[in-house]
C-alpha atoms as a PDB file:
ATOM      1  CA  UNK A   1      -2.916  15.449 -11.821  1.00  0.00           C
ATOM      2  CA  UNK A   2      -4.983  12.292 -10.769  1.00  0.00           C
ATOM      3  CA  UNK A   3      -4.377  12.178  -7.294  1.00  0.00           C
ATOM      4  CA  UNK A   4      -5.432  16.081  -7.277  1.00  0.00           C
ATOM      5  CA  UNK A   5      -8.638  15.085  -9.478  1.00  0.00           C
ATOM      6  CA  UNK A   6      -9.680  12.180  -7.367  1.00  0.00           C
ATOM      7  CA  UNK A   7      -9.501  14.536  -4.292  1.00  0.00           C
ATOM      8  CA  UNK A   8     -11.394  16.730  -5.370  1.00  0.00           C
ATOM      9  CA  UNK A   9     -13.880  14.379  -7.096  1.00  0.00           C
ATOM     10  CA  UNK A  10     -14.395  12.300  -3.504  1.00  0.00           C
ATOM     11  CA  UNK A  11     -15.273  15.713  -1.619  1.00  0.00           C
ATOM     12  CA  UNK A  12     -13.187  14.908   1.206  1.00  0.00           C
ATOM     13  CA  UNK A  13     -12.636  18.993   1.782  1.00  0.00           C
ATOM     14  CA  UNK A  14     -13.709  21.983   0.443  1.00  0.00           C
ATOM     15  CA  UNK A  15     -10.543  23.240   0.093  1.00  0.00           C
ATOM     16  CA  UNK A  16      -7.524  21.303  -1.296  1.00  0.00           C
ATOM     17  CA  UNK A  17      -3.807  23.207  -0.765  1.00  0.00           C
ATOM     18  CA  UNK A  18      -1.668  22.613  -4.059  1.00  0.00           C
ATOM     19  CA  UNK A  19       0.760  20.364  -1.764  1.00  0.00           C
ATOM     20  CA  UNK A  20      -1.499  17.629  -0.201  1.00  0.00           C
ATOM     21  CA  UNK A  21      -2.078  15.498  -3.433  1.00  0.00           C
ATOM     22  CA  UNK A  22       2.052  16.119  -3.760  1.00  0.00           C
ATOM     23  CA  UNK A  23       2.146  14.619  -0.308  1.00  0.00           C
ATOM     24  CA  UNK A  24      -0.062  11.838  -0.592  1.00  0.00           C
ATOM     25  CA  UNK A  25       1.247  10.418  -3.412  1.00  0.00           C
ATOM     26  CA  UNK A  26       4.710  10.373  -1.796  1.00  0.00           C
ATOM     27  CA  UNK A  27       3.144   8.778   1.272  1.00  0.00           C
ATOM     28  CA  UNK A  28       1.466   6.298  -0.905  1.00  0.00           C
ATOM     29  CA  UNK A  29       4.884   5.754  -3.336  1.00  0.00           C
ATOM     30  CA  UNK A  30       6.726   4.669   0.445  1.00  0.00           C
ATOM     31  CA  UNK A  31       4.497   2.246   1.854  1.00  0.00           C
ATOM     32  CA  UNK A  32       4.120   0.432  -1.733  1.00  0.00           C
ATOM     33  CA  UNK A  33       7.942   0.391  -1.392  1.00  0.00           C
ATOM     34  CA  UNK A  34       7.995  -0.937   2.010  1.00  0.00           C
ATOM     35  CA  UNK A  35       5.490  -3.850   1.450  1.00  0.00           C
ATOM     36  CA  UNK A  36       6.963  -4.829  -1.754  1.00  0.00           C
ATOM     37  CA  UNK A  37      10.436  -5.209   0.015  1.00  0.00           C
ATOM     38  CA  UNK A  38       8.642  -6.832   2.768  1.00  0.00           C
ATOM     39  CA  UNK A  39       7.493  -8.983   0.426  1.00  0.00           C
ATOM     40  CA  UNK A  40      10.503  -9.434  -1.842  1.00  0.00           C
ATOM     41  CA  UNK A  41      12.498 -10.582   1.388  1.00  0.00           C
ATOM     42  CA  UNK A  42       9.709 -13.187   2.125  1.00  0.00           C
ATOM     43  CA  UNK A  43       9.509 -14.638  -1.068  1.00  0.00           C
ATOM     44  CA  UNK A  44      13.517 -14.898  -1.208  1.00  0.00           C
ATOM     45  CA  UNK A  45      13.414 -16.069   2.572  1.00  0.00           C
ATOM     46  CA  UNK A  46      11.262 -19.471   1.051  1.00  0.00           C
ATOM     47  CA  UNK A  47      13.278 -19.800  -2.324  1.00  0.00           C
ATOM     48  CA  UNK A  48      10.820 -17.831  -4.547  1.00  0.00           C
ATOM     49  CA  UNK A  49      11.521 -15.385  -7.523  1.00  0.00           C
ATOM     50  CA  UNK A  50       8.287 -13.998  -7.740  1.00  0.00           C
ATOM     51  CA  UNK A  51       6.119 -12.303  -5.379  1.00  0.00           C
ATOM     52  CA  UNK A  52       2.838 -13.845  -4.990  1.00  0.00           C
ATOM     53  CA  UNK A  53      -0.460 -12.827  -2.983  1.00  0.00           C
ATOM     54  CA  UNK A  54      -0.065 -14.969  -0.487  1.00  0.00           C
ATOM     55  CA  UNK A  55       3.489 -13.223   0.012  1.00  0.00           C
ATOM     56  CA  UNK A  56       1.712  -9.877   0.472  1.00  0.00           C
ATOM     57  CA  UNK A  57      -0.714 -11.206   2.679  1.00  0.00           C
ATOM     58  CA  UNK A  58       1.681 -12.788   5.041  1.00  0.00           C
ATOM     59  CA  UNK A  59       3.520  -9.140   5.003  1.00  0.00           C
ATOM     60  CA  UNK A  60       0.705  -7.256   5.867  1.00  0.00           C
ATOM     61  CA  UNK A  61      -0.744  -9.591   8.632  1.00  0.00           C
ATOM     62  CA  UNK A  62       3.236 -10.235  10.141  1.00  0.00           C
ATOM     63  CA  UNK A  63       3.938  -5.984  10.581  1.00  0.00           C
ATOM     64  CA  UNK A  64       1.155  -4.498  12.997  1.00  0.00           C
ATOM     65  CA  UNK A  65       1.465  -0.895  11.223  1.00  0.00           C
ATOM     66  CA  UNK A  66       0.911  -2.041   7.868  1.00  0.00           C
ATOM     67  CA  UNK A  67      -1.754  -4.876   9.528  1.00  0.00           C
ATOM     68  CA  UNK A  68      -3.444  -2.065  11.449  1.00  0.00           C
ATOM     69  CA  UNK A  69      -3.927  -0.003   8.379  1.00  0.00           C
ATOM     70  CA  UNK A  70      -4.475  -3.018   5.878  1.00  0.00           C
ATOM     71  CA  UNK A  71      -7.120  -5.067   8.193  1.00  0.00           C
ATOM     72  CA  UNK A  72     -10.578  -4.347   6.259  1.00  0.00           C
ATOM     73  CA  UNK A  73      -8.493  -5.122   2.949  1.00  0.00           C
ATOM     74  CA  UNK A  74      -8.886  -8.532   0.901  1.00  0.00           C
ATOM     75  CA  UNK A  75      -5.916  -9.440  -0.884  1.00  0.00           C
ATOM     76  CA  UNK A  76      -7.168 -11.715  -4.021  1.00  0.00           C
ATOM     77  CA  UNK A  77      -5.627 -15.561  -3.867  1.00  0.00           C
ATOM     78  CA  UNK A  78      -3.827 -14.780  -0.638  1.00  0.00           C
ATOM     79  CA  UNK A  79      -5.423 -17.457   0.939  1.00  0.00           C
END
């Protein structure tokens, strides 16, 4: 649906197999899991209930994957 429509929308191909947008969006669905747990784990770490943006920020900057593919990004409030 979306994923598929933005795809083709941001002419990153000229073709586009039925299976990548399927594919990205699974790709996208585990590293929002991963940093959120990350994060989860660092806000419990410090007493917190909530996950904040400086949480998130401290996540991505602490793992060098997630850093490495995260470094032109500006996370709003996370200091």
């Amino acid at each position: 649906g979306r994923i598929h429509r933005f795809l083709k929308q941001g002419n990153y191909c000229r073709r586009l197999g039925s299976g990548a947008p399927v594919f990205l969006a699974a790709v996208l669905q585990y590293l929002t899991v991963e940093v959120l747990e990350l994060a989860g784990d660092a806000a419990r770490k410090i007493g917190q209930r909530r996950i904040t943006p400086r949480d998130l920020k401290m996540v991505t900057e602490a793992d060098a994957e997630i850093n490495k593919l995260l470094r032109d990004v500006t996370i709003p409030g996370g200091g």
